[in-house]
C-alpha atoms as a PDB file:
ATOM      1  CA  UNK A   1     -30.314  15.950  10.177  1.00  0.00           C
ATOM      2  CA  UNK A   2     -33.605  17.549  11.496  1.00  0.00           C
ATOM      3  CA  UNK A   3     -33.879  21.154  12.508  1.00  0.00           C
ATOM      4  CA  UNK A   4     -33.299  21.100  15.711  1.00  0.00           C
ATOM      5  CA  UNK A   5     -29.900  19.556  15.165  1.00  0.00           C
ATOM      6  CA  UNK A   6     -28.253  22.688  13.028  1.00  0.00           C
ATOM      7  CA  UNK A   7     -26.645  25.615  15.254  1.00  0.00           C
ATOM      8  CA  UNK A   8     -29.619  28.908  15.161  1.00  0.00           C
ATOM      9  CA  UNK A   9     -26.632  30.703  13.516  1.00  0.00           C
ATOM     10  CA  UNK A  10     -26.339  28.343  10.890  1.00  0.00           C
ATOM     11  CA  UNK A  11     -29.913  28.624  10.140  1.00  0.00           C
ATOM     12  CA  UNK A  12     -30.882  31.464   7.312  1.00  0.00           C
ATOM     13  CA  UNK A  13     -32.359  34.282   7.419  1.00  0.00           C
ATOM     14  CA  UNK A  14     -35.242  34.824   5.605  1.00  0.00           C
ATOM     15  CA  UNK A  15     -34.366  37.715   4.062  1.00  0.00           C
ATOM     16  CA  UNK A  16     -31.257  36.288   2.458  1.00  0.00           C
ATOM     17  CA  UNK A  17     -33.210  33.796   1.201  1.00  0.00           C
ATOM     18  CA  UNK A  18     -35.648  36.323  -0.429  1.00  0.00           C
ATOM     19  CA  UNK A  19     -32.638  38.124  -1.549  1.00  0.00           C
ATOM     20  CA  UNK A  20     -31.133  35.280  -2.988  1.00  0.00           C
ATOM     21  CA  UNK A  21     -34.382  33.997  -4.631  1.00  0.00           C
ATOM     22  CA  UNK A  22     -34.824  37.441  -6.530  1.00  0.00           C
ATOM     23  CA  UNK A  23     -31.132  37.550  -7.346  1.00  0.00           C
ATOM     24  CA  UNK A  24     -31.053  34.400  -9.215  1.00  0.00           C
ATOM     25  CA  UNK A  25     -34.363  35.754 -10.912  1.00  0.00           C
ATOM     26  CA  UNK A  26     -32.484  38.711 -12.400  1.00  0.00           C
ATOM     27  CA  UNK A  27     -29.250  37.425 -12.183  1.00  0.00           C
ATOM     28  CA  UNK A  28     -28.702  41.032 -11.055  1.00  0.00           C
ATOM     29  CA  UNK A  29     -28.416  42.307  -7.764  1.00  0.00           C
ATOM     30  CA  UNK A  30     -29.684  45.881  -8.562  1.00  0.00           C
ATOM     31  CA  UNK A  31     -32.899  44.678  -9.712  1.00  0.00           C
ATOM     32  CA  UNK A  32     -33.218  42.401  -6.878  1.00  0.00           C
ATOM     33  CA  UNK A  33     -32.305  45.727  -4.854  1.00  0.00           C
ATOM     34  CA  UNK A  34     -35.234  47.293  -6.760  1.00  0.00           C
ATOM     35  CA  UNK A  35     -37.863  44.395  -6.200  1.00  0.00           C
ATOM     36  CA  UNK A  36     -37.218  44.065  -2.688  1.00  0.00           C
ATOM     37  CA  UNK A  37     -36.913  48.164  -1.703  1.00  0.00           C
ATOM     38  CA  UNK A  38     -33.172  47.631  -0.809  1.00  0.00           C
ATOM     39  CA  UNK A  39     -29.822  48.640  -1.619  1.00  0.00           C
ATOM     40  CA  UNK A  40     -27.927  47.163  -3.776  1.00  0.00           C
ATOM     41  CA  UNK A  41     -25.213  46.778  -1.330  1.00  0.00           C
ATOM     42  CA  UNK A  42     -27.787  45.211   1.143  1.00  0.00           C
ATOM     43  CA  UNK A  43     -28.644  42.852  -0.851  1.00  0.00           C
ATOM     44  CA  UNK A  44     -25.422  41.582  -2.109  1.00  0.00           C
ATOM     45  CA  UNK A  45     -24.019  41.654   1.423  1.00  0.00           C
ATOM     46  CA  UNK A  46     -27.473  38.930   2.328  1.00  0.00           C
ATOM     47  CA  UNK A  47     -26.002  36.993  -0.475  1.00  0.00           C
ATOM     48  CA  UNK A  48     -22.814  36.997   1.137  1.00  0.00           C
ATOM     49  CA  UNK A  49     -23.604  36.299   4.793  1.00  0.00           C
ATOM     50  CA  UNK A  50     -26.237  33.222   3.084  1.00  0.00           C
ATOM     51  CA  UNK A  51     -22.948  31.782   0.912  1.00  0.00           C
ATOM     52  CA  UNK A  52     -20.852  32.129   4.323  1.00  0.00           C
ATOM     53  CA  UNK A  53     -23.569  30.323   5.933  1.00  0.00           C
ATOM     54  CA  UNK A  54     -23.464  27.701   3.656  1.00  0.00           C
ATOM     55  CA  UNK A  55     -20.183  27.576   3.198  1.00  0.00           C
ATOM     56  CA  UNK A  56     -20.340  27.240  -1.019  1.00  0.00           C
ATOM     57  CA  UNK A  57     -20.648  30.460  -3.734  1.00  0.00           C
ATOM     58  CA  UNK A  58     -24.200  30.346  -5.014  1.00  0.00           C
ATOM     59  CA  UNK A  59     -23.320  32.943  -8.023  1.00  0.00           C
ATOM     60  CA  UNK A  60     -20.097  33.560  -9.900  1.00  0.00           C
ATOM     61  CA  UNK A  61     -19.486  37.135 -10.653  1.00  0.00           C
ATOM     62  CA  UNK A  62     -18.580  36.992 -14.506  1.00  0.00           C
ATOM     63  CA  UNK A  63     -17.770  40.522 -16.217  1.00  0.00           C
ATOM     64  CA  UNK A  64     -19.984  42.380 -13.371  1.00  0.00           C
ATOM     65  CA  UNK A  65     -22.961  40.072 -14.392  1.00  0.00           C
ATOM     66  CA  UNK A  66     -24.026  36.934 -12.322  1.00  0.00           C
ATOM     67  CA  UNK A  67     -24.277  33.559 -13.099  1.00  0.00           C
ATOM     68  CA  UNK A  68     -25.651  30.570 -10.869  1.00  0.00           C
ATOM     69  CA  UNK A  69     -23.417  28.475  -9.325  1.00  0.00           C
ATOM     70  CA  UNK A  70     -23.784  24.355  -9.659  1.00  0.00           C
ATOM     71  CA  UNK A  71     -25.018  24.265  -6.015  1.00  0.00           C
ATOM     72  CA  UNK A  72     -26.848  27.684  -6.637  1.00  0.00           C
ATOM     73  CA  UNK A  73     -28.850  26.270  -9.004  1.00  0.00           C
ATOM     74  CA  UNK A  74     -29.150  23.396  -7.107  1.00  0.00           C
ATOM     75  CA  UNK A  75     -30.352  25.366  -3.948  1.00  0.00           C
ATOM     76  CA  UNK A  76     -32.826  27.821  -5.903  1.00  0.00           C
ATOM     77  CA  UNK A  77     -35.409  25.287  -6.087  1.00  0.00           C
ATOM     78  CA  UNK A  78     -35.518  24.693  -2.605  1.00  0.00           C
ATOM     79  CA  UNK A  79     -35.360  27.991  -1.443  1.00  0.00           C
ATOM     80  CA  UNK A  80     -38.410  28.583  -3.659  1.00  0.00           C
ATOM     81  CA  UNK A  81     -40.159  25.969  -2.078  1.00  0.00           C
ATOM     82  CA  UNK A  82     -39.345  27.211   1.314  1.00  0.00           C
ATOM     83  CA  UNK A  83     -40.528  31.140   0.527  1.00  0.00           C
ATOM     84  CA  UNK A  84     -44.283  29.699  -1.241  1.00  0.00           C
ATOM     85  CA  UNK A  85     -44.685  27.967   2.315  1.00  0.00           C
ATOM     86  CA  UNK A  86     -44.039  30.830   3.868  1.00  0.00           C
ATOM     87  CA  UNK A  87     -46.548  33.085   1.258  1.00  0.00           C
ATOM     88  CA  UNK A  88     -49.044  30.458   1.263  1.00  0.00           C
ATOM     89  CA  UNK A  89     -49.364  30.020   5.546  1.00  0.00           C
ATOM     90  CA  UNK A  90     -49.208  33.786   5.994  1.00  0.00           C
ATOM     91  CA  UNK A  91     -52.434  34.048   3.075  1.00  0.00           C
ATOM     92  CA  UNK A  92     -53.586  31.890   4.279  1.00  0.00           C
ATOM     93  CA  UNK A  93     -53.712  33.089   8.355  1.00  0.00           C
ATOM     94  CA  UNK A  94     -54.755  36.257   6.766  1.00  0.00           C
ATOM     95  CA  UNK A  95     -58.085  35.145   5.838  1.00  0.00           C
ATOM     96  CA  UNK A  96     -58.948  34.735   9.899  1.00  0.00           C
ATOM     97  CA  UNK A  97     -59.850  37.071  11.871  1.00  0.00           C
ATOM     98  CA  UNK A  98     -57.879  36.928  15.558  1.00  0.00           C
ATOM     99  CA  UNK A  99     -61.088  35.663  17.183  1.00  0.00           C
ATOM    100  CA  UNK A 100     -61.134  33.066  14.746  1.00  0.00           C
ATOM    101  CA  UNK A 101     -61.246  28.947  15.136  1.00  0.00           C
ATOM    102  CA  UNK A 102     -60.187  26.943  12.549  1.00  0.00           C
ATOM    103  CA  UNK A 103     -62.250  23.516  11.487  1.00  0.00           C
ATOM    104  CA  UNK A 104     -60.789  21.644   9.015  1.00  0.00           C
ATOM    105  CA  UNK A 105     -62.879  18.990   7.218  1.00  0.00           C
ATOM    106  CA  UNK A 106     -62.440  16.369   4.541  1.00  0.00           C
ATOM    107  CA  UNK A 107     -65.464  15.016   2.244  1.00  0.00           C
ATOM    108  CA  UNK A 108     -65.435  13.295  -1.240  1.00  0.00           C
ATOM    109  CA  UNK A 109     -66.015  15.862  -3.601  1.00  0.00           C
ATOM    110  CA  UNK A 110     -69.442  14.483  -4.857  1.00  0.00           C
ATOM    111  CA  UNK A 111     -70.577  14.386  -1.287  1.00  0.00           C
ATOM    112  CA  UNK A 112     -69.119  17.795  -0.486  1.00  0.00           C
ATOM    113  CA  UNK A 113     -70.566  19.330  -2.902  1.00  0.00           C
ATOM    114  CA  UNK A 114     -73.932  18.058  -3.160  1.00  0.00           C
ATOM    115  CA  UNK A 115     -74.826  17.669   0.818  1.00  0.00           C
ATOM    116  CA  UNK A 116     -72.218  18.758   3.008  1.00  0.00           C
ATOM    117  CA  UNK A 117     -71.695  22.393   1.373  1.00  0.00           C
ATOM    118  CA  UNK A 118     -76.034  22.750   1.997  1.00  0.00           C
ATOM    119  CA  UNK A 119     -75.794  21.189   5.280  1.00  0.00           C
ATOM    120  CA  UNK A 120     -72.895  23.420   6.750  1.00  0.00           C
ATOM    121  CA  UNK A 121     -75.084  26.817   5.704  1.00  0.00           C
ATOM    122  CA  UNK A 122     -76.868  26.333   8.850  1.00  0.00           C
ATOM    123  CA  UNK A 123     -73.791  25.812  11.113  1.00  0.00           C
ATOM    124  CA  UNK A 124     -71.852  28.405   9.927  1.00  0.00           C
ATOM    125  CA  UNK A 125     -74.539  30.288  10.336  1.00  0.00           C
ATOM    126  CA  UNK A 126     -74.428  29.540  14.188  1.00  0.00           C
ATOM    127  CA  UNK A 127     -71.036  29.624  14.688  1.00  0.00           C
ATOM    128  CA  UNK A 128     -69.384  32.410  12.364  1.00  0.00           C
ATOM    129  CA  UNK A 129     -66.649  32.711  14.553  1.00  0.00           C
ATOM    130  CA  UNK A 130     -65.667  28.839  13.369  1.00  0.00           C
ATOM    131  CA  UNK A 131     -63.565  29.203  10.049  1.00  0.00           C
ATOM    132  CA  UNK A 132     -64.513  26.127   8.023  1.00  0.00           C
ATOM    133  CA  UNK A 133     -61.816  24.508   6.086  1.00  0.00           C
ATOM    134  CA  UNK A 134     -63.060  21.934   3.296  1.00  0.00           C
ATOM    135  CA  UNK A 135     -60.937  19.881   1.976  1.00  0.00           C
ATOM    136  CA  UNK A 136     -61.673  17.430  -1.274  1.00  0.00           C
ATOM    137  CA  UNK A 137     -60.187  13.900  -0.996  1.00  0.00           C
ATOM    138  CA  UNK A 138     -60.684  10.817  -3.559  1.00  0.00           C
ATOM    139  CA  UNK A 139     -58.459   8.191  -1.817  1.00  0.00           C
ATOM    140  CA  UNK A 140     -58.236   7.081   1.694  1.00  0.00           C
ATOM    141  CA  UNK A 141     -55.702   9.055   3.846  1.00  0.00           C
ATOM    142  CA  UNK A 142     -54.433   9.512   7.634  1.00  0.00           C
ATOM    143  CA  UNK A 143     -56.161  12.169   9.718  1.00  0.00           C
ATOM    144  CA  UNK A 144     -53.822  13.359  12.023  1.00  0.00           C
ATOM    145  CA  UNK A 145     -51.538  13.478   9.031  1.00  0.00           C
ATOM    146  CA  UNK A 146     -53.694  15.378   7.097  1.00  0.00           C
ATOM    147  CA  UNK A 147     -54.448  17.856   9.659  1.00  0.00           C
ATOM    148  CA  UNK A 148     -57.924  17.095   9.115  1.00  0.00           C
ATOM    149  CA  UNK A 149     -60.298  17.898  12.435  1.00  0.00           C
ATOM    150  CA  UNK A 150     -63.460  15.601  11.016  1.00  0.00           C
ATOM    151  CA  UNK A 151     -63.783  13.975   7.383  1.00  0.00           C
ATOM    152  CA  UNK A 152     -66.699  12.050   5.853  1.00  0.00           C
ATOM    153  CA  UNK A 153     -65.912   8.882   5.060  1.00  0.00           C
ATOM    154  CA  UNK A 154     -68.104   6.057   3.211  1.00  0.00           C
ATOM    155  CA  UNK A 155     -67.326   2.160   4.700  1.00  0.00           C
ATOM    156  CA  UNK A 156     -68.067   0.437   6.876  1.00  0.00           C
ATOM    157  CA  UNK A 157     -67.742   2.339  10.165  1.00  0.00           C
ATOM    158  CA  UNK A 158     -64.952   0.826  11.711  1.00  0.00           C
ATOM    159  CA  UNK A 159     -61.960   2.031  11.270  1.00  0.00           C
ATOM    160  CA  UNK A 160     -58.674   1.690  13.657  1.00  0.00           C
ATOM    161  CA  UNK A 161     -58.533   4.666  16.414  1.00  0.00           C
ATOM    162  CA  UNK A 162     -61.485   6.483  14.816  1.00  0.00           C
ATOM    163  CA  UNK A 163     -64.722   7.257  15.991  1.00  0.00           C
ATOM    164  CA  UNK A 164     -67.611   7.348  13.790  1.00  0.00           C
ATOM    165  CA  UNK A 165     -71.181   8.742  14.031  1.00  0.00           C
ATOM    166  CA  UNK A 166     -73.074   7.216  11.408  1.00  0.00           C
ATOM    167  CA  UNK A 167     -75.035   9.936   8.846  1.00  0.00           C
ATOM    168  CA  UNK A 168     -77.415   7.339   6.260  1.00  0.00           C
ATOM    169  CA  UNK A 169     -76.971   4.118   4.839  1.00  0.00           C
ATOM    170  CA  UNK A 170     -76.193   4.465   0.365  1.00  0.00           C
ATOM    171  CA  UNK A 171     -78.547   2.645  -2.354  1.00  0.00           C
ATOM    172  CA  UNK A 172     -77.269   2.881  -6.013  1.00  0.00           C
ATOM    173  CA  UNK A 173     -79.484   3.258  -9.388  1.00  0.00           C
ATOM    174  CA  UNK A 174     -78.743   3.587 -13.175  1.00  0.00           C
ATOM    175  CA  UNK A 175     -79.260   6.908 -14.179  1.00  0.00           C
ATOM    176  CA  UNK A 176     -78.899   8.127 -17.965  1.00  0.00           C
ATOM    177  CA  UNK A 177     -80.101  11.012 -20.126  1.00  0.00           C
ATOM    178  CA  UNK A 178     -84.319  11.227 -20.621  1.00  0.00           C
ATOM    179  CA  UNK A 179     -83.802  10.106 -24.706  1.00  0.00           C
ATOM    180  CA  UNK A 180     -80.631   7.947 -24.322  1.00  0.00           C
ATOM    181  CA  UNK A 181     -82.739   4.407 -24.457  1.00  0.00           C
ATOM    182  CA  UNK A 182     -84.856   5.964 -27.524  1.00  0.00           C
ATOM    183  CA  UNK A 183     -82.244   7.371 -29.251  1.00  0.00           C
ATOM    184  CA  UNK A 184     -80.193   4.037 -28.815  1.00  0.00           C
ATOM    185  CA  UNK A 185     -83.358   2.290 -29.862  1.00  0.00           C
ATOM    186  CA  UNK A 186     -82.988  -0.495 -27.272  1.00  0.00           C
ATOM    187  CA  UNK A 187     -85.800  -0.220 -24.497  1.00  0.00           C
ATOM    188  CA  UNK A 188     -84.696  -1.685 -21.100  1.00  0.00           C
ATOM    189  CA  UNK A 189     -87.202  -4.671 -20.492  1.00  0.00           C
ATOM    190  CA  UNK A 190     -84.798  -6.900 -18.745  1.00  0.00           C
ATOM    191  CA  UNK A 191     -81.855  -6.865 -17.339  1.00  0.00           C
ATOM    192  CA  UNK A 192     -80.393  -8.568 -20.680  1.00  0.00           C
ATOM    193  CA  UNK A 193     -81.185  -4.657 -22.364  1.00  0.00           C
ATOM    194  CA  UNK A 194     -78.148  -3.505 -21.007  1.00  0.00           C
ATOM    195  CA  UNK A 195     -75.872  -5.525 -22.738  1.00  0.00           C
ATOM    196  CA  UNK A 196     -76.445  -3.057 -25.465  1.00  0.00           C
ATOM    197  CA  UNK A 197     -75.381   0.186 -23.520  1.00  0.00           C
ATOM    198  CA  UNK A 198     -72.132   1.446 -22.079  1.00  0.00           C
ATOM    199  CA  UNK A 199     -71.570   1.383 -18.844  1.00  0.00           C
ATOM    200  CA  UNK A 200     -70.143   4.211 -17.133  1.00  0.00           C
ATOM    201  CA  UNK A 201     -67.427   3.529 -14.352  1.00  0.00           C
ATOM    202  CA  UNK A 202     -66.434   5.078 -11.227  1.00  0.00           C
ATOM    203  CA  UNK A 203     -62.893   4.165 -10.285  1.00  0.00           C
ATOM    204  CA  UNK A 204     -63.196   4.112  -6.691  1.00  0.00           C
ATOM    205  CA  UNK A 205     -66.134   1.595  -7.115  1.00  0.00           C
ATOM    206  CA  UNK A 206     -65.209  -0.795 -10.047  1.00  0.00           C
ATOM    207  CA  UNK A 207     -67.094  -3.513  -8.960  1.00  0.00           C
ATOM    208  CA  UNK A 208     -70.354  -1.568  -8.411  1.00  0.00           C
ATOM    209  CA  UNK A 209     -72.233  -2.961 -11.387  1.00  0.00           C
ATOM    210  CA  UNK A 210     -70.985  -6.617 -11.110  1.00  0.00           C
ATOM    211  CA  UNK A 211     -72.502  -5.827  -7.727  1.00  0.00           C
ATOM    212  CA  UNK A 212     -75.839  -4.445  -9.662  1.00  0.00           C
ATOM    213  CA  UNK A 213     -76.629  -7.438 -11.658  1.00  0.00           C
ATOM    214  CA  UNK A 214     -75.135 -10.347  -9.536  1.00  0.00           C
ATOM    215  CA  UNK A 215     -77.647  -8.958  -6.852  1.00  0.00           C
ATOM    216  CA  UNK A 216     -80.299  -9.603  -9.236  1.00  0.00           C
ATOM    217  CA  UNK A 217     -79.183 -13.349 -10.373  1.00  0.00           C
ATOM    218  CA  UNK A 218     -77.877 -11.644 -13.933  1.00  0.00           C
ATOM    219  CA  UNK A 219     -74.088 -11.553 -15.326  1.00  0.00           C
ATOM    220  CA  UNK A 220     -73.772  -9.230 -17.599  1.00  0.00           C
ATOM    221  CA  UNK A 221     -70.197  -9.788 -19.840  1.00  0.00           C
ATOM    222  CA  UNK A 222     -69.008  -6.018 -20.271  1.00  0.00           C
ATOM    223  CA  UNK A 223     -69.772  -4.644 -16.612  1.00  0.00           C
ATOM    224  CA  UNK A 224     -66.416  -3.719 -15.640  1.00  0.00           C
ATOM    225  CA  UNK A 225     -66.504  -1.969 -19.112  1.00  0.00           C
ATOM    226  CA  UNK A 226     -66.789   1.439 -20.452  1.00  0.00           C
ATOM    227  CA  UNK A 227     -65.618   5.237 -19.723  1.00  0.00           C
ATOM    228  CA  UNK A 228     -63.716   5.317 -16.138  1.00  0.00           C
ATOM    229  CA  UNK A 229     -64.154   8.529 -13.948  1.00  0.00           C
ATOM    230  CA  UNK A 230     -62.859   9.170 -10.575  1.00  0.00           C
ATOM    231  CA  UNK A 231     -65.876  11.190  -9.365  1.00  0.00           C
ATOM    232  CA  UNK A 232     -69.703  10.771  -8.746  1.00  0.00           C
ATOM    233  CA  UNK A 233     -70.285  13.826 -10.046  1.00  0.00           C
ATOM    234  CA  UNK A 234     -68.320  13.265 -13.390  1.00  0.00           C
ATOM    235  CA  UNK A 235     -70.551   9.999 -13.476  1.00  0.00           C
ATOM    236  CA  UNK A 236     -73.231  12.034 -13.205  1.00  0.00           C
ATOM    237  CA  UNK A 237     -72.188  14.778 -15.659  1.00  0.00           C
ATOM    238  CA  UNK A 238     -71.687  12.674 -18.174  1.00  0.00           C
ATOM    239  CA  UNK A 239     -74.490  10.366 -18.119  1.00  0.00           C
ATOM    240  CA  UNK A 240     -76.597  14.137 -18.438  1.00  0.00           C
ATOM    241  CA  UNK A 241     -74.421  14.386 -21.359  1.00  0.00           C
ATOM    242  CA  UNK A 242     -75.193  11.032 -23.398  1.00  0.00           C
ATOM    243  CA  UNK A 243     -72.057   9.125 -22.914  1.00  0.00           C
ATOM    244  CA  UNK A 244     -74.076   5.959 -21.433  1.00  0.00           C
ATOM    245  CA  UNK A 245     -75.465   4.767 -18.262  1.00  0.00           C
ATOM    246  CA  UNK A 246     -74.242   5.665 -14.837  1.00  0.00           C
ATOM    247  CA  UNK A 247     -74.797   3.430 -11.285  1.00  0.00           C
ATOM    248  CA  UNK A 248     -74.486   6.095  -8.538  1.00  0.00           C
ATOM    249  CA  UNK A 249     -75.322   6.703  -4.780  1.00  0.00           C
ATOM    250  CA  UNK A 250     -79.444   8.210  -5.449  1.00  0.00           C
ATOM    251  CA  UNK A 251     -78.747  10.950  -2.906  1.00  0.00           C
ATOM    252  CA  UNK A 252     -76.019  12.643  -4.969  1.00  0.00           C
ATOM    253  CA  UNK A 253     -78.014  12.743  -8.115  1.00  0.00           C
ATOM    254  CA  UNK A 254     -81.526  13.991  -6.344  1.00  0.00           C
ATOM    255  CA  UNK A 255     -80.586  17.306  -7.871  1.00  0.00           C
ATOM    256  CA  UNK A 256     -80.675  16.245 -11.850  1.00  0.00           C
ATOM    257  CA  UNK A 257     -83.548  13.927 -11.113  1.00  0.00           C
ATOM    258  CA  UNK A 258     -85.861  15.891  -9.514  1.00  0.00           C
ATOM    259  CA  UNK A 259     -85.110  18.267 -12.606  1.00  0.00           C
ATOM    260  CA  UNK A 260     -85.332  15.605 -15.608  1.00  0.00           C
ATOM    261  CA  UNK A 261     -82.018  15.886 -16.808  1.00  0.00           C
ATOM    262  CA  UNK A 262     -82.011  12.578 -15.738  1.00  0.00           C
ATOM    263  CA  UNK A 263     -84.326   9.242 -15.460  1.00  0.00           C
ATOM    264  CA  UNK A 264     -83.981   6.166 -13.517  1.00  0.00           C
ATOM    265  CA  UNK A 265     -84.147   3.171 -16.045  1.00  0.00           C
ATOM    266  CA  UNK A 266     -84.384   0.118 -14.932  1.00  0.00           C
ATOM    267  CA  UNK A 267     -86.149   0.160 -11.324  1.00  0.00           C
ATOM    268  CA  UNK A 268     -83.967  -1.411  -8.821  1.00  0.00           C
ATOM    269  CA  UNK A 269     -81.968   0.103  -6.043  1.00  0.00           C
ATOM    270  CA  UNK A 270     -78.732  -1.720  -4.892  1.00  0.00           C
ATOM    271  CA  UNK A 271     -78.121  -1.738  -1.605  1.00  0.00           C
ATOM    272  CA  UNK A 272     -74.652  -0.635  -0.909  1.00  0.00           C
ATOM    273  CA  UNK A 273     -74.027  -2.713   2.133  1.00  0.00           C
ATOM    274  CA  UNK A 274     -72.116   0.342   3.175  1.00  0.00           C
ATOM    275  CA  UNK A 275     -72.875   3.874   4.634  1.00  0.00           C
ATOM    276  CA  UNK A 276     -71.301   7.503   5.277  1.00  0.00           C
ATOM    277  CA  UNK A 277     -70.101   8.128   8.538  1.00  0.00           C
ATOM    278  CA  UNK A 278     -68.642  11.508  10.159  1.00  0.00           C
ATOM    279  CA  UNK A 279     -65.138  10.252  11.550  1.00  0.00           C
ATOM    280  CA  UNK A 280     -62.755  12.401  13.876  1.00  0.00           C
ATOM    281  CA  UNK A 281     -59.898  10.686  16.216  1.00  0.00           C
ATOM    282  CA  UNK A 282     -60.923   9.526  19.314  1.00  0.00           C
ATOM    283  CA  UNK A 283     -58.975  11.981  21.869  1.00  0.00           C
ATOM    284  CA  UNK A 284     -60.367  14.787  19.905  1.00  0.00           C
ATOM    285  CA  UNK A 285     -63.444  14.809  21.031  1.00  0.00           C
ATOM    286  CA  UNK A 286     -62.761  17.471  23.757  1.00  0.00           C
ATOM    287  CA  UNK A 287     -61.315  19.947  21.457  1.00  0.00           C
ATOM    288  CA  UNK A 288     -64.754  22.879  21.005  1.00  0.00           C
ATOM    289  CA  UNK A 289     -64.340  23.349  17.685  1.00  0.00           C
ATOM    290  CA  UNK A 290     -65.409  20.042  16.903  1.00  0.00           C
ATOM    291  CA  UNK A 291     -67.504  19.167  20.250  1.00  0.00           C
ATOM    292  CA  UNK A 292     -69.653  21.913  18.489  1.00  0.00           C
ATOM    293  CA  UNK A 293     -69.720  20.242  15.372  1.00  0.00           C
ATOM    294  CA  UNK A 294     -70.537  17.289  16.544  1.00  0.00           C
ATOM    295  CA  UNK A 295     -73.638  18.375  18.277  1.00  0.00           C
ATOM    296  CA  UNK A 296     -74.780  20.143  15.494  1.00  0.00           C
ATOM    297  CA  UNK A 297     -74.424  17.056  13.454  1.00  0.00           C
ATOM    298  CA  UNK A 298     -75.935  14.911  15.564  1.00  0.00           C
ATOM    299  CA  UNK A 299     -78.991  17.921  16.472  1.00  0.00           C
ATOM    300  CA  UNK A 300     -78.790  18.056  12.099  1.00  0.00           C
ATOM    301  CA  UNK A 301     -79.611  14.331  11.397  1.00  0.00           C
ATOM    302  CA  UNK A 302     -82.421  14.320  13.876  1.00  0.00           C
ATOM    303  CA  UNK A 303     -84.023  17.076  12.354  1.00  0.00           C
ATOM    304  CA  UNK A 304     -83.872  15.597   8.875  1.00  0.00           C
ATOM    305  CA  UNK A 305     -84.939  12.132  10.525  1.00  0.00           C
ATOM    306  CA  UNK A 306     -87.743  14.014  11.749  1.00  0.00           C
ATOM    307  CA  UNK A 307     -88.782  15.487   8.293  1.00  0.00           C
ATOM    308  CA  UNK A 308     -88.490  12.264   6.405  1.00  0.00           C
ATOM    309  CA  UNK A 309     -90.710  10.243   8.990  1.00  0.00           C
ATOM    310  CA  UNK A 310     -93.309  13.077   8.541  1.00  0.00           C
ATOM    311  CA  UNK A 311     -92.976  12.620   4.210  1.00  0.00           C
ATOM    312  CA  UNK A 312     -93.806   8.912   5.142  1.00  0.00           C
ATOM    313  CA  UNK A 313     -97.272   9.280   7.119  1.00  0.00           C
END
């Protein structure tokens, strides 16, 4: 039975709910009283109404002290799930302003992190009145389920009722720490070398190194081997750290590079045959909110386009 199938007046109220809720809490409806700045006899007669409405006793009244019922203890953890709903929407509606739009997006964290969060400084900085609402996600997931306006998605750029604009294609390299291959005290001369290392894993792309070395003509026995981690940036983290060699996207480890936290050692880059795309459902298009975004996006990658063609000549 959905919703709209129950009778309004068998629907409750929130505030027996809330008195219910702090009821159980206490088991006392005088402190409940006191939590909620009510009578007592207020909020024992919202307990009463909510039992009629439900046709069961939620408490038994034992020696003027309460005790749950079977199905009171059995409802409580509903009704707690239904009041945090309720706290957590009205937050978070709170943190708009009434001239407000809200864009929700959906990146990877790695990617978030590293070059969405940069590249949306200069669009919120156009648009203030757009309240941006990022979202991390590791494994694939519906849109319109998710409530998500626009999400960043790496593939291949098809995808079934989707439209894509394409942002840059993805090449992978090892990375490690600046001493790891002297303090090992195996130099990487060939591709053999790394039979001696450990191989750090990302579990959304277990085949990544297989991919490495087959590309190259080598197999290398232990390649699906080694510590597993379900982010780029925990790949990247740890290969600062010593644990062994990471294969990651070069883009999302720029940052520890261009410091020398981290080298490059073996050079080869691994093309991912694969590439991020922006990706928002088709009949959304219309919708301002993310009409704007999309022409800042596209005004973005032109402007970076523009910048890496000049680096060139």
């Amino acid at each position: 039975m959905n919703l709209s199938q129950i009778p309004r007046k068998q629907i409750p109220s929130m505030a027996s709910l809330q008195c219910f809720e702090a009821s159980a809490r206490y088991l006392s409806f005088t402190q409940a009283a006191e939590e909620l700045f009510l009578t007592q006899s207020a909020v024992s007669k919202q307990v009463a109404q909510l039992e009629s409405t439900l046709q069961t006793s939620l408490f038994y009244r034992v020696r003027k002290r309460l005790k749950l019922s079977a199905a009171g203890a059995a409802y409580l953890p509903e009704v707690r799930k239904i009041l945090g709903i309720v706290e957590d929407s009205t937050l978070h509606m709170l943190t708009y302003g009434g001239d407000r739009e809200i864009l929700s997006l959906a990146a990877h964290p790695t990617f978030g992190a590293r070059w969405l969060i940069p590249a949306l400084k200069e669009f919120y900085d156009i648009y203030p009145n757009i309240h941006l609402n990022l979202k991390d996600y590791v494994q694939p997931f519906d849109l319109a389920k998710a409530g998500i306006d626009v999400a960043f998605i790496f593939g291949g750029g098809v995808w079934e009722d989707i439209e894509c604009i394409k942002l840059f294609d993805e090449w992978m390299v090892p990375v490690c720490h600046p001493t790891f291959l002297q303090d090992k005290g195996y130099p990487i001369n060939t591709l053999e070398d790394f039979k001696h290392y450990t191989l750090l894993q990302c579990q959304s792309r277990v085949a990544s190194w297989y991919l490495y070395f087959s590309s190259q003509g080598a197999n290398i026995d232990h390649c699906y081997q080694g510590p597993e981690f379900e982010t780029w940036s925990a790949c990247i983290r740890a290969a600062e750290m010593g644990y062994g060699i990471a294969l990651v996207p070069k883009f999302l480890a720029q940052e520890e590079l261009e410091r020398g936290t981290l080298v490059i050692p073996w050079d080869y880059e691994l093309d991912s045959h694969g590439a991020y795309y922006l990706a928002y459902e088709a009949q959304s298009i219309d919708i301002p909110r993310i009409k704007k975004f999309i022409t800042w996006l596209k005004s973005h990658l032109s402007n970076i386009n523009a910048i890496e063609s000049e680096k060139k000549e």
